[in-house]
N, C-alpha and C. Protein backbone atom coordinates (compact mmCIF):
# COMPACT_ATOMS: atom_id res chain seq x y z
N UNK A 1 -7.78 -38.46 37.70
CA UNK A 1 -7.67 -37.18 38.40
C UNK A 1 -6.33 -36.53 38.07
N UNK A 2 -6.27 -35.41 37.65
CA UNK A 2 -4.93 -34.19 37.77
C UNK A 2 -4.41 -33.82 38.34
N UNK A 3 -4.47 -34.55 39.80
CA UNK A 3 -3.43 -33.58 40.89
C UNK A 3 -2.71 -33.13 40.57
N UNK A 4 -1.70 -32.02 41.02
CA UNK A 4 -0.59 -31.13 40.41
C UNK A 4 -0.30 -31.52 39.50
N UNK A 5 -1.24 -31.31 38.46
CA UNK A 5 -0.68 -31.35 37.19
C UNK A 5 -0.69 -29.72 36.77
N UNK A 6 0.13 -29.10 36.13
CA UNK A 6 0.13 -27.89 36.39
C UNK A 6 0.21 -27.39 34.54
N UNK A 7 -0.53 -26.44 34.17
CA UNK A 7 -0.29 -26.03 32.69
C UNK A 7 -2.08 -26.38 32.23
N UNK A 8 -1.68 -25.40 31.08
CA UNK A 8 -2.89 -25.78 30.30
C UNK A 8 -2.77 -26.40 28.85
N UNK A 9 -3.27 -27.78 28.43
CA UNK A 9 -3.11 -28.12 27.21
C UNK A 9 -3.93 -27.88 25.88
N UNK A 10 -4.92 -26.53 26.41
CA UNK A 10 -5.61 -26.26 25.32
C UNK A 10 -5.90 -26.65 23.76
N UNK A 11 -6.22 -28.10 24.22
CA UNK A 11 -6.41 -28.90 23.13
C UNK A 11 -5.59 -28.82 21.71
N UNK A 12 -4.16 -28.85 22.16
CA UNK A 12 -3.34 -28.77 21.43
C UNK A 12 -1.90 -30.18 21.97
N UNK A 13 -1.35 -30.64 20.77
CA UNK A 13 -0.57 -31.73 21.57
C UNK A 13 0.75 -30.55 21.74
N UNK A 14 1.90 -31.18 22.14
CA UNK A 14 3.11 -29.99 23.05
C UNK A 14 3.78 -29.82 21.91
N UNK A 15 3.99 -30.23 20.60
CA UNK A 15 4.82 -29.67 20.00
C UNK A 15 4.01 -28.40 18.91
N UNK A 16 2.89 -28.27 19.09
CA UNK A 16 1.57 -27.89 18.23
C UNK A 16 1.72 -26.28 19.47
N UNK A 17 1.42 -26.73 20.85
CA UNK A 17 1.60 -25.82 21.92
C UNK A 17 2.21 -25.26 21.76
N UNK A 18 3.50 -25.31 21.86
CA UNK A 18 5.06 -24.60 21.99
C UNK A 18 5.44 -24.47 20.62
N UNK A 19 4.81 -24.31 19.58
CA UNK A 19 4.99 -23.45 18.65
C UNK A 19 4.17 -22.46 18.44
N UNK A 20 2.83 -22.78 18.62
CA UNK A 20 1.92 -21.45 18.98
C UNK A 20 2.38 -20.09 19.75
N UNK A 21 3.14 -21.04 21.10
CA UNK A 21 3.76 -20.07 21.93
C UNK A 21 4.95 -18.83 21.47
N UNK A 22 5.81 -20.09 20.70
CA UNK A 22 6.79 -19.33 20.22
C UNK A 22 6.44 -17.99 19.06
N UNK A 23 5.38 -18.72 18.25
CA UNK A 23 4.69 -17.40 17.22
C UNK A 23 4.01 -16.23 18.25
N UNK A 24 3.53 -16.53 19.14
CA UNK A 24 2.67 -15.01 20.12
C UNK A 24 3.61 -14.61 21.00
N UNK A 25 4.63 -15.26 21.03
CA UNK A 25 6.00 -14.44 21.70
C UNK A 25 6.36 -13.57 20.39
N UNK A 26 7.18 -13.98 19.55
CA UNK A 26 7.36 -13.03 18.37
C UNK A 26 6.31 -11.68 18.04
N UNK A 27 5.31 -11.66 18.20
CA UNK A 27 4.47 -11.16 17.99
C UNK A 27 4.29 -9.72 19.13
N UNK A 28 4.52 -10.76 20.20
CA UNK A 28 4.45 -9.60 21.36
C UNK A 28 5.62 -8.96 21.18
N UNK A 29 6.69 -9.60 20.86
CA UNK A 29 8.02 -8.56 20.72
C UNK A 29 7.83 -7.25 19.74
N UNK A 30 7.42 -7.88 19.02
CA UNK A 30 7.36 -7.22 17.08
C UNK A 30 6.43 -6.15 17.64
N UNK A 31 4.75 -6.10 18.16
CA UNK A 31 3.92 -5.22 18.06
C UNK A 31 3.77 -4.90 19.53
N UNK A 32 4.09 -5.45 20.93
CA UNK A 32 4.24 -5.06 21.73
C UNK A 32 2.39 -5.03 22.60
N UNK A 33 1.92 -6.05 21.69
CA UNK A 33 0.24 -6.19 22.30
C UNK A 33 -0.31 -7.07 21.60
N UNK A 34 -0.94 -8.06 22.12
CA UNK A 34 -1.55 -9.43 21.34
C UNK A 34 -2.97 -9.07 21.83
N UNK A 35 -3.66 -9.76 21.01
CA UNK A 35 -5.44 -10.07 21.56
C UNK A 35 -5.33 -11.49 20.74
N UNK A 36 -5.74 -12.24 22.43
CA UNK A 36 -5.93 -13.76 22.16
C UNK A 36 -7.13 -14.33 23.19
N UNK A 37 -7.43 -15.47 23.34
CA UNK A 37 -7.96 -16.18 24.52
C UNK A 37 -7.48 -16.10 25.91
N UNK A 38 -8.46 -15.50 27.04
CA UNK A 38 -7.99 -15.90 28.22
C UNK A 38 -6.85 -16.67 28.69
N UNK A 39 -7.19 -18.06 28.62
CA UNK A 39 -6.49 -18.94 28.99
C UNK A 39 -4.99 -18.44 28.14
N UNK A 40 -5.03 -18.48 27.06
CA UNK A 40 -3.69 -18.61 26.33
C UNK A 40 -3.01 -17.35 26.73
N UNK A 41 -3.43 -16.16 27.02
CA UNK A 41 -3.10 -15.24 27.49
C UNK A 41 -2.58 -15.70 29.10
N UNK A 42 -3.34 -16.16 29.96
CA UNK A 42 -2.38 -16.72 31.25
C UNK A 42 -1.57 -17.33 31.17
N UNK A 43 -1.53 -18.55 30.21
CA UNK A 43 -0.26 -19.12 29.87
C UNK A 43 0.99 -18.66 29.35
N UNK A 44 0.52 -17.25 28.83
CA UNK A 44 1.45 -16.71 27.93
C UNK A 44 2.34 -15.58 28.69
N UNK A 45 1.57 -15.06 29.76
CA UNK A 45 2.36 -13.80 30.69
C UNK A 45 3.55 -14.44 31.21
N UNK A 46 4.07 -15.74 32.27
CA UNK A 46 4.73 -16.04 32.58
C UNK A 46 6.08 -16.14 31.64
N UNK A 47 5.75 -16.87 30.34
CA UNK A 47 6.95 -17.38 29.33
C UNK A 47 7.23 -15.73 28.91
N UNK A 48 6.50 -14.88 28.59
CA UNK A 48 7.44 -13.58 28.36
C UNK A 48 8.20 -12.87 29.18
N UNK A 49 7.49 -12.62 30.63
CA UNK A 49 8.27 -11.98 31.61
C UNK A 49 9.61 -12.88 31.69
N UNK A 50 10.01 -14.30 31.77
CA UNK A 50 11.21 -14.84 31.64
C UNK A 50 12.28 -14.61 31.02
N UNK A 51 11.45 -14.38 29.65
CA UNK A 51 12.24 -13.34 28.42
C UNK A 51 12.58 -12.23 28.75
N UNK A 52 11.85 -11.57 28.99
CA UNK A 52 12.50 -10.11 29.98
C UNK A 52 13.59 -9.95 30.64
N UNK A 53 13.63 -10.72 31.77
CA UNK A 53 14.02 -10.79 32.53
C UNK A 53 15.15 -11.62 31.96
N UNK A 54 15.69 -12.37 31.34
CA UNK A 54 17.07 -12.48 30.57
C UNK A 54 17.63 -11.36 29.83
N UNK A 55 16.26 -10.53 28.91
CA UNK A 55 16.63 -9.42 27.99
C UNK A 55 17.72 -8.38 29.20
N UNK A 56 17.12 -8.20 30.28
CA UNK A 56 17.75 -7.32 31.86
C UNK A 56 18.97 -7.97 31.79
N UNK A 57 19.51 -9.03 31.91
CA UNK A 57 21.24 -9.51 31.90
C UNK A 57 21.46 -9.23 31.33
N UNK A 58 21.20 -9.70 30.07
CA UNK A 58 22.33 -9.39 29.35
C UNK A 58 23.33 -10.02 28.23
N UNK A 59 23.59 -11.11 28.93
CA UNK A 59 24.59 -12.41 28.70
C UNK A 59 24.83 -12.68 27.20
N UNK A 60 25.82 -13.10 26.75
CA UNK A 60 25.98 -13.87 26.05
C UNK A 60 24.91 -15.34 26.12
N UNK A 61 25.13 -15.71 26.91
CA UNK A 61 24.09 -16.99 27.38
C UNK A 61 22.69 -16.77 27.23
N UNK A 62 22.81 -15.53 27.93
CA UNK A 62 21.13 -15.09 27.82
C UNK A 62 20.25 -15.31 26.23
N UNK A 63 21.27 -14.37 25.86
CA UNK A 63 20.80 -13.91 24.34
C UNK A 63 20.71 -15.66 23.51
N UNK A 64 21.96 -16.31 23.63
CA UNK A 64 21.17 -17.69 23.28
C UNK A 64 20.00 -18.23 23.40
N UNK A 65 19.67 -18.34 25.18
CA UNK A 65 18.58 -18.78 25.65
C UNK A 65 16.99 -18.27 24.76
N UNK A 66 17.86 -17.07 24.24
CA UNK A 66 16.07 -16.18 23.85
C UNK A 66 15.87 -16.27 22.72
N UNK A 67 17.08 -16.66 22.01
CA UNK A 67 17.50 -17.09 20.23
C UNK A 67 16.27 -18.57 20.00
N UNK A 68 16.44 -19.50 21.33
CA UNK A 68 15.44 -20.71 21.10
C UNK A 68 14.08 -20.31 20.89
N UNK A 69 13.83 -19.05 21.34
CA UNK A 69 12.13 -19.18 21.07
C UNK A 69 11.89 -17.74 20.07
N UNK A 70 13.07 -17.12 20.21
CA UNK A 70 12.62 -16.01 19.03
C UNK A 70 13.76 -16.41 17.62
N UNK A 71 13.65 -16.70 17.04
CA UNK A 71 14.47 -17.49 15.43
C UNK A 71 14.78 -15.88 15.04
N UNK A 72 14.36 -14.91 15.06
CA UNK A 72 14.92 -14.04 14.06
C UNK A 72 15.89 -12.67 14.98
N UNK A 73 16.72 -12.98 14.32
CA UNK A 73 18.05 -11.85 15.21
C UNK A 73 17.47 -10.21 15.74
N UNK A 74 17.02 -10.02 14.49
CA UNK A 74 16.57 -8.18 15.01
C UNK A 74 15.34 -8.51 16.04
N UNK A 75 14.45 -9.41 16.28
CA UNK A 75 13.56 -9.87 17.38
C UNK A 75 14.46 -9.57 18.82
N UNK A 76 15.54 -10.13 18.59
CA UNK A 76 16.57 -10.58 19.80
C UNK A 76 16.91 -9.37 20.25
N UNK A 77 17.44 -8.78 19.21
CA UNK A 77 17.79 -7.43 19.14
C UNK A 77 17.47 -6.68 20.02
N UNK A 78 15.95 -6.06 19.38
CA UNK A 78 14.85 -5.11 19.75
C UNK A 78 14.42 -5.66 21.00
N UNK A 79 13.84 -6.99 21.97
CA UNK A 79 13.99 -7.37 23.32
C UNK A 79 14.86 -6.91 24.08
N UNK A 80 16.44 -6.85 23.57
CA UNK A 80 17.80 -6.91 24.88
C UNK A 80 17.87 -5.64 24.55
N UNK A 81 17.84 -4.60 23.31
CA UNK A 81 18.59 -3.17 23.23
C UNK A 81 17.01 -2.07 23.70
N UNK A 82 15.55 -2.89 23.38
CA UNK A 82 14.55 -1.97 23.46
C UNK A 82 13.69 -2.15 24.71
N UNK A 83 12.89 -3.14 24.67
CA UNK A 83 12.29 -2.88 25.76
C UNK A 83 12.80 -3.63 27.04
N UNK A 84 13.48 -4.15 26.87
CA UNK A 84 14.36 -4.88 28.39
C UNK A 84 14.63 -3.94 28.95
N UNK A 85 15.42 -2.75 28.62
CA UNK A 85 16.51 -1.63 29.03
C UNK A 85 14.75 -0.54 30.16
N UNK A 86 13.99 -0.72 29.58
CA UNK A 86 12.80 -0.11 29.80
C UNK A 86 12.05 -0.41 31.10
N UNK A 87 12.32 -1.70 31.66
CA UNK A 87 12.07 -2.15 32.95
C UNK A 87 13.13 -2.56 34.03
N UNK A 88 14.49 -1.69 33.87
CA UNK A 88 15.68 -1.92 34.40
C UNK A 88 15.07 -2.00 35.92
N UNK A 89 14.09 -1.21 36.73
CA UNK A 89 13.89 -0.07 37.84
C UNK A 89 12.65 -1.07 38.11
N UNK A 90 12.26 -1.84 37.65
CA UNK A 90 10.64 -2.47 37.94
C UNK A 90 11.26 -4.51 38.30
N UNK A 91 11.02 -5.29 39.84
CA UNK A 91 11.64 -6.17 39.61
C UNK A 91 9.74 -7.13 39.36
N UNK A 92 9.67 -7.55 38.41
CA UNK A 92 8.88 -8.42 37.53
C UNK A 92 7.35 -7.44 37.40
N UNK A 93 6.57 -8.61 36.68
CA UNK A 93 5.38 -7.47 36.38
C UNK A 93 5.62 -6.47 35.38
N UNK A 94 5.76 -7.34 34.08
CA UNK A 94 6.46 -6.51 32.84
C UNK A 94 4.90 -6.26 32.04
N UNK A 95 4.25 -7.70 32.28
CA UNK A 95 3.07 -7.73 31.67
C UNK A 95 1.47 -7.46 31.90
N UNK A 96 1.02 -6.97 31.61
CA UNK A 96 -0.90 -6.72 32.36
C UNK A 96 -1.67 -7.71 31.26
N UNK A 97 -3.18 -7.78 31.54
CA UNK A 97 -3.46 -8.59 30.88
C UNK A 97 -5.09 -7.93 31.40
N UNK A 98 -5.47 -7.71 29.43
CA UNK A 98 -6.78 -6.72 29.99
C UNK A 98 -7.92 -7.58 29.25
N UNK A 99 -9.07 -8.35 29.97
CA UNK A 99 -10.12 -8.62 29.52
C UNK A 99 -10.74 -7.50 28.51
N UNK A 100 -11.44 -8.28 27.54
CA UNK A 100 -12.17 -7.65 26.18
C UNK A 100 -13.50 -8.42 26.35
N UNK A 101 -13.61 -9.14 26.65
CA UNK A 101 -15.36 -9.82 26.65
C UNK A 101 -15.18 -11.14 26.08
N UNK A 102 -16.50 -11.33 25.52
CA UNK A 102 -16.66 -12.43 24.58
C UNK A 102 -16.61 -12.35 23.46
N UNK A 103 -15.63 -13.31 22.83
CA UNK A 103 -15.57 -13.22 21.12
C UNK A 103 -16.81 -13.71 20.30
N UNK A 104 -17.28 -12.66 19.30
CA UNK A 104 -18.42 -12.89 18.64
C UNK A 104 -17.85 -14.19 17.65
N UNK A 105 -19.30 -15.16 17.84
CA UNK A 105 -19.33 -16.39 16.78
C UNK A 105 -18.52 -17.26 18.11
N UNK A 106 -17.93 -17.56 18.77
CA UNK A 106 -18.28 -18.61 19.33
C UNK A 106 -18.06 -18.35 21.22
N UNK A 107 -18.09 -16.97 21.10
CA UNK A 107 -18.46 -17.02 22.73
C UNK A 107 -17.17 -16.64 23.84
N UNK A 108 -15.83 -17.10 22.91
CA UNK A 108 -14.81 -17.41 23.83
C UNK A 108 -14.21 -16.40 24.30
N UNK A 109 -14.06 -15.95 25.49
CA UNK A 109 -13.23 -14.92 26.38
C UNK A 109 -11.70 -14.65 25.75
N UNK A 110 -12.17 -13.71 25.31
CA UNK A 110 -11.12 -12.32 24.80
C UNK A 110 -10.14 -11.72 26.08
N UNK A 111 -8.79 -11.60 25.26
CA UNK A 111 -8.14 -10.75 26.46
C UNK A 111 -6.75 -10.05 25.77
N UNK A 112 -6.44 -9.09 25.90
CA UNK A 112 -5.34 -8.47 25.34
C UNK A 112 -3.88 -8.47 26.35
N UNK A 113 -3.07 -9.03 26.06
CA UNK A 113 -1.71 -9.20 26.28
C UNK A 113 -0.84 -8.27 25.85
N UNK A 114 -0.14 -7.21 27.32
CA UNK A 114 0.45 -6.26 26.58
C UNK A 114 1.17 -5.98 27.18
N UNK A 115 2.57 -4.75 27.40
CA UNK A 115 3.31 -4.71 28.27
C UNK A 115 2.82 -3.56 29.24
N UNK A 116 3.26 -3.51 30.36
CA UNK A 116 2.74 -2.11 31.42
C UNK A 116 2.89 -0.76 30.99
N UNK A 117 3.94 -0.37 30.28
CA UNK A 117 4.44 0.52 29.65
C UNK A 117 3.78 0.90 28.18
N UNK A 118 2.72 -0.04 27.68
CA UNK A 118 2.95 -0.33 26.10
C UNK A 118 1.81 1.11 25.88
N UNK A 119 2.78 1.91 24.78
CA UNK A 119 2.35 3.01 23.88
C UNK A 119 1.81 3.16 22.87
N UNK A 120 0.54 2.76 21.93
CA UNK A 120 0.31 2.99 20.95
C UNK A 120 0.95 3.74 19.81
N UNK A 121 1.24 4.93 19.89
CA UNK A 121 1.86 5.64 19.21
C UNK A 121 3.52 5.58 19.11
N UNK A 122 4.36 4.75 19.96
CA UNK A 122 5.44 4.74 20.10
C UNK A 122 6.81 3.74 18.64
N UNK A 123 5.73 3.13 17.97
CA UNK A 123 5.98 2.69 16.14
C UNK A 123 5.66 3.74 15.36
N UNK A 124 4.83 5.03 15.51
CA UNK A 124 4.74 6.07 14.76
C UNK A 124 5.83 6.94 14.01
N UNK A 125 5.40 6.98 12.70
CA UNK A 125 7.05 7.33 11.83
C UNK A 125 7.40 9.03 12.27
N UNK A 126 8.43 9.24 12.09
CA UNK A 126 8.97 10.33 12.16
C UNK A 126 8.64 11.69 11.43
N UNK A 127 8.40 12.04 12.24
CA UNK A 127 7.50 13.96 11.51
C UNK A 127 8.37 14.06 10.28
N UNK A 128 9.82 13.87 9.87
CA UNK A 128 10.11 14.00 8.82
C UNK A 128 9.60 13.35 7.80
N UNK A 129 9.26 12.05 8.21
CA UNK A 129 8.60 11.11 7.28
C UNK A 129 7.67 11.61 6.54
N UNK A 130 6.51 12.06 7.71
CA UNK A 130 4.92 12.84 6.93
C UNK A 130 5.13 14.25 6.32
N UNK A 131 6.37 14.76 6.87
CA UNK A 131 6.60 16.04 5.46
C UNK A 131 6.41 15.48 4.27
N UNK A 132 7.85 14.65 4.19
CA UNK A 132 7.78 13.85 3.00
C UNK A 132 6.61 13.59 1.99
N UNK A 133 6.19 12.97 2.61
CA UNK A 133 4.91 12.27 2.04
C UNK A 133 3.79 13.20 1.86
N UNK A 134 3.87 14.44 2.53
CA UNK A 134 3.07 15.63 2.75
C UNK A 134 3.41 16.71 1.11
N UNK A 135 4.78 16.53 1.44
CA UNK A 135 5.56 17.16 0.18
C UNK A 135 5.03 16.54 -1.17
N UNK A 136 5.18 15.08 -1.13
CA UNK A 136 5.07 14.33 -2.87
C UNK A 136 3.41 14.44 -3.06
N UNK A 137 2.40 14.57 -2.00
CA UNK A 137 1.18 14.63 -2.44
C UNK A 137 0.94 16.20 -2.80
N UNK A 138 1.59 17.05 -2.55
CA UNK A 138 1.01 18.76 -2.89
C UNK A 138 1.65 18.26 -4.41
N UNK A 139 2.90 17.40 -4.70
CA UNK A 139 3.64 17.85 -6.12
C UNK A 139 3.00 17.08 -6.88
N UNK A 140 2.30 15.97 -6.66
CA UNK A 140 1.28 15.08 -7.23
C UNK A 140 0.13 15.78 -7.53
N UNK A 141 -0.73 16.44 -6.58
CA UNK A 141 -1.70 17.50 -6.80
C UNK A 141 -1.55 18.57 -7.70
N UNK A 142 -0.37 19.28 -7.55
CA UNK A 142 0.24 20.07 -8.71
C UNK A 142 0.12 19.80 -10.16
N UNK A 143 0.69 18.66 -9.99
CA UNK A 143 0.78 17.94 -11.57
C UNK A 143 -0.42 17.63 -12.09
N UNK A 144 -1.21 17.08 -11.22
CA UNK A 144 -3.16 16.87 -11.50
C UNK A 144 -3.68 18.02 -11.95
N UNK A 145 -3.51 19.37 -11.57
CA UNK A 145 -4.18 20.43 -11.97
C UNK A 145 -3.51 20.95 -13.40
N UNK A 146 -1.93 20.93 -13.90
CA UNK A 146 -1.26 21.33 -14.19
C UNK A 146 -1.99 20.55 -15.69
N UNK A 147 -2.21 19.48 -15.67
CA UNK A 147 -2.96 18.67 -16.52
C UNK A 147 -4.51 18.86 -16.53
N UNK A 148 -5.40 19.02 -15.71
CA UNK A 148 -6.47 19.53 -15.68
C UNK A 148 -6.04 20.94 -16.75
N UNK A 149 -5.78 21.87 -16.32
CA UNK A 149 -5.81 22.90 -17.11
C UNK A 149 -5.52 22.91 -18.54
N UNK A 150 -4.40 22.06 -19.10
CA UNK A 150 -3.74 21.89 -20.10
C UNK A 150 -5.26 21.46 -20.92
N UNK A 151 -5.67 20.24 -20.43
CA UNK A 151 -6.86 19.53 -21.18
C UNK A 151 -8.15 20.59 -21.14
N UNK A 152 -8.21 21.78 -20.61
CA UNK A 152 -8.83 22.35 -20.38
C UNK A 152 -9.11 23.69 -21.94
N UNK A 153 -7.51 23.96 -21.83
CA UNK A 153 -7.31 24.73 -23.05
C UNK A 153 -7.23 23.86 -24.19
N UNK A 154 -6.99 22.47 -24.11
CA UNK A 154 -7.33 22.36 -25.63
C UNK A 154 -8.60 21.83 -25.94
N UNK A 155 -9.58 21.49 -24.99
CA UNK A 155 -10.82 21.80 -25.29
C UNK A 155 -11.33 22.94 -25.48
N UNK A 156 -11.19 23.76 -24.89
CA UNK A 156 -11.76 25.32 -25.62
C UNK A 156 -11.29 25.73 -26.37
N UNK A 157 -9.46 25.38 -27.41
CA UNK A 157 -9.19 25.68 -28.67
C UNK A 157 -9.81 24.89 -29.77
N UNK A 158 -10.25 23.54 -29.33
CA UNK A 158 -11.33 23.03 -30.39
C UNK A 158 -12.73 23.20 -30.58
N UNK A 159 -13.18 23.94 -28.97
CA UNK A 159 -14.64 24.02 -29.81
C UNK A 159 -14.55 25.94 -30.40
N UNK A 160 -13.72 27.05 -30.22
CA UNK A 160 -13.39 27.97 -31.03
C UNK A 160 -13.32 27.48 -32.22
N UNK A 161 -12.61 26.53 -32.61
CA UNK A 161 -12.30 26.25 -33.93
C UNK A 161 -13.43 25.91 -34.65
N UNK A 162 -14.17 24.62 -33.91
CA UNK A 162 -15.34 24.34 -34.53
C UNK A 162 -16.62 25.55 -34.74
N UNK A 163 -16.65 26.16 -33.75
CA UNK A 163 -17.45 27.65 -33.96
C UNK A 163 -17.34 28.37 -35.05
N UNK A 164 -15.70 28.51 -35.33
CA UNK A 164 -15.28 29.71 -36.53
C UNK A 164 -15.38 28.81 -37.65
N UNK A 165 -15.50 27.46 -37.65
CA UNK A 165 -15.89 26.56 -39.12
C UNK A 165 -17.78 26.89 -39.23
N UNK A 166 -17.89 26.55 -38.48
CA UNK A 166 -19.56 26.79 -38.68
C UNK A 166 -19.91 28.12 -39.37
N UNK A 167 -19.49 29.20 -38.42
CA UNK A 167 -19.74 30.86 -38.82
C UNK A 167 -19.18 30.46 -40.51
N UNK A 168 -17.94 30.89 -40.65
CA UNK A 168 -18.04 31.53 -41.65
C UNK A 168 -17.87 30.46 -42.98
N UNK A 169 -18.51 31.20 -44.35
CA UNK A 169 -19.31 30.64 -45.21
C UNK A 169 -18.53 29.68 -46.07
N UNK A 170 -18.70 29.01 -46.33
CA UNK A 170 -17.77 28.11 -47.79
C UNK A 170 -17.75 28.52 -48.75
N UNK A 171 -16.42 28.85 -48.81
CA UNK A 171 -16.22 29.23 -50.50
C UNK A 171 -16.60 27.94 -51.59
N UNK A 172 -17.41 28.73 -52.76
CA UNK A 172 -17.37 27.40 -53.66
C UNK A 172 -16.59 27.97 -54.89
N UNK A 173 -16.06 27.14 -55.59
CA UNK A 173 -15.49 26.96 -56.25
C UNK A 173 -15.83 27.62 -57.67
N UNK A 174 -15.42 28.23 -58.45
CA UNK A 174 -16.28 29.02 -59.56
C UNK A 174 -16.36 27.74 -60.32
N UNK A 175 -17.29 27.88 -60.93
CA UNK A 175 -17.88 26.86 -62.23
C UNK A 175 -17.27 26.92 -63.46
N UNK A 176 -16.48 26.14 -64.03
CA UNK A 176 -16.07 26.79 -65.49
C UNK A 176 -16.90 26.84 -66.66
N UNK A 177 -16.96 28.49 -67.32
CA UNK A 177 -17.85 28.57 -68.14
C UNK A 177 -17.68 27.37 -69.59
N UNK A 178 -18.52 27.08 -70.63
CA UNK A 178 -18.10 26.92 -72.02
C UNK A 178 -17.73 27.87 -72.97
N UNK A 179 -16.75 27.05 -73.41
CA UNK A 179 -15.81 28.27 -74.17
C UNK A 179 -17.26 28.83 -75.20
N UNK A 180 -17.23 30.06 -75.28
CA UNK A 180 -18.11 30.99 -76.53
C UNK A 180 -17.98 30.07 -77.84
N UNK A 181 -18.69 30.19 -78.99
CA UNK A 181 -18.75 29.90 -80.28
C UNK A 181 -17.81 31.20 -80.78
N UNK A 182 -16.79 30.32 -81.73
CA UNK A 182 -15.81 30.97 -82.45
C UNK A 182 -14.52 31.25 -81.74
N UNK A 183 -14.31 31.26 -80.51
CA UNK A 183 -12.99 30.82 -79.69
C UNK A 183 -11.74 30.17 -80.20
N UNK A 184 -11.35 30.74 -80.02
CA UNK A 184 -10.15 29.36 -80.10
C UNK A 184 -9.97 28.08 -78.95
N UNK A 185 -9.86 26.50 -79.44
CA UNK A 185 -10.12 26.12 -78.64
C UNK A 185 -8.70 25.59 -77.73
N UNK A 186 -8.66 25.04 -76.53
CA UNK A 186 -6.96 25.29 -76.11
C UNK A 186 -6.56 24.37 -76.73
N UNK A 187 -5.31 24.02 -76.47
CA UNK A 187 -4.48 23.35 -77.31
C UNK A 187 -4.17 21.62 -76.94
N UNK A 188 -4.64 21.41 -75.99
CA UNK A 188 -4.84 19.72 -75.92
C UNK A 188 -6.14 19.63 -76.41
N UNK A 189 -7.01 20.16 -76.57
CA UNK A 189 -8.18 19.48 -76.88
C UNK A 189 -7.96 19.54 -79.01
N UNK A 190 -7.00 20.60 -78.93
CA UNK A 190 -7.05 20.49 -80.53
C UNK A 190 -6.66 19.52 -80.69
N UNK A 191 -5.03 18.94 -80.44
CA UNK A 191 -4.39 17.72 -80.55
C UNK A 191 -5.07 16.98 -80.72
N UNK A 192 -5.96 16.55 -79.49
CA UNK A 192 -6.66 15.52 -79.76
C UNK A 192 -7.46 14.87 -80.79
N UNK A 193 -8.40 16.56 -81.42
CA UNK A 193 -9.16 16.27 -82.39
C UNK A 193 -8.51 15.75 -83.74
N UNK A 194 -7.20 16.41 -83.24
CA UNK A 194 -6.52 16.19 -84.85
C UNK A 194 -5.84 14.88 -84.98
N UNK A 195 -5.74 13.63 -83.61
CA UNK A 195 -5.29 12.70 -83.72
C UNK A 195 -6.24 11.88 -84.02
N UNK A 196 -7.55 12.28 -83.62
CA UNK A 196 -8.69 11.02 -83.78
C UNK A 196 -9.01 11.68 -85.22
N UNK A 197 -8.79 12.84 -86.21
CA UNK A 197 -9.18 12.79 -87.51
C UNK A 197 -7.71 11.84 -88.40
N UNK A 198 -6.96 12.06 -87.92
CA UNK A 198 -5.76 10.90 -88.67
C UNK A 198 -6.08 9.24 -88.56
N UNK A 199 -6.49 8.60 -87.40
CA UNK A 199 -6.87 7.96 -87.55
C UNK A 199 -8.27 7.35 -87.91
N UNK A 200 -8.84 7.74 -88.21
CA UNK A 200 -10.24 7.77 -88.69
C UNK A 200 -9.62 7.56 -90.43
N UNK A 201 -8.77 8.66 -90.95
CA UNK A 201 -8.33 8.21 -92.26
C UNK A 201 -7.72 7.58 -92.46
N UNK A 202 -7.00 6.60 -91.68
CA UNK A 202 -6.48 5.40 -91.77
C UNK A 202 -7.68 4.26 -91.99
């Protein structure tokens, strides 16, 4: 029997546990909303509001304490400078916890872990950003047409060309007549004759 035995070991041994934990803490910091299991989700509201609620001090000490389960500094950071500062006015109840149903393929109760406050749109980049990016796609588009057209004219300067070869007629070449009887004949072909009659009289 379990009398006060208190926790859930979701078939995990404690050092397997409490690293799971520590990754869906990170997680909740980083994106500010998890979707996990029921259970792990109840287990999980308490260990963040704690975090909170150190992020609210302040401390030197504190910030250690929160260094053990979050490893990466700007994590630490973004907890004590972002959303800690955000529940100064609220004393606990940082977290809600919203059923989703049953997870398809094996049944298990869904639930989203998130903060009371938490904004969807509040990671959304800066209107300057989407100029930006608004800007390089018109100059990208630009350049697409700018090339469309180009390939455009030199297809229609080659099939003009090929048109005006077809139309007009081929010149041929005049035929050279034979020289007339009694001509004179030109002057390499005399040579010649007169080298093959020298040797012939040899």
């Amino acid at each position: 029997m379990r009398h006060a035995q208190r926790g859930r070991k979701l078939g995990r041994t404690t050092s397997h546990r409490l690293a799971m934990f520590r990754n869906q803490l990170t997680s909740l910091v980083i994106h500010e909303r998890i979707v996990t299991t029921l259970p792990k989700a109840k287990e999980l509201r308490p260990l963040a509001e704690k975090l909170v609620t150190r992020g609210k001090a302040g401390s030197v000490a504190d910030r250690r304490q929160v260094a053990r389960v979050l490893h990466d500094r700007e994590h630490v950071k973004k907890l004590f400078d972002d959303i800690s500062p955000r529940f100064a006015d609220r004393a606990g109840g940082y977290l809600r916890i919203v059923k989703l149903g049953p997870r398809q393929g094996d049944g298990a109760e869904t639930a989203a872990l998130q903060f009371v406050d938490y904004d969807p749109d509040r990671g959304a980049p800066a209107p300057e950003a989407d100029d930006k990016k608004a800007k390089g796609k018109a100059k990208g588009a630009d350049k697409g047409d700018e090339k469309d057209k180009t390939a455009e004219k030199g297809k229609a300067g080659r099939k003009a060309r090929a048109a005006a070869e077809t139309r007009a007629p081929k010149s041929k070449a005049p035929k050279s007549k034979p020289p007339a009887k009694g001509s004179p004949e030109p002057k390499g072909k005399a040579k010649g004759k007169a080298k093959s009659e020298k040797s012939g009289d040899r």
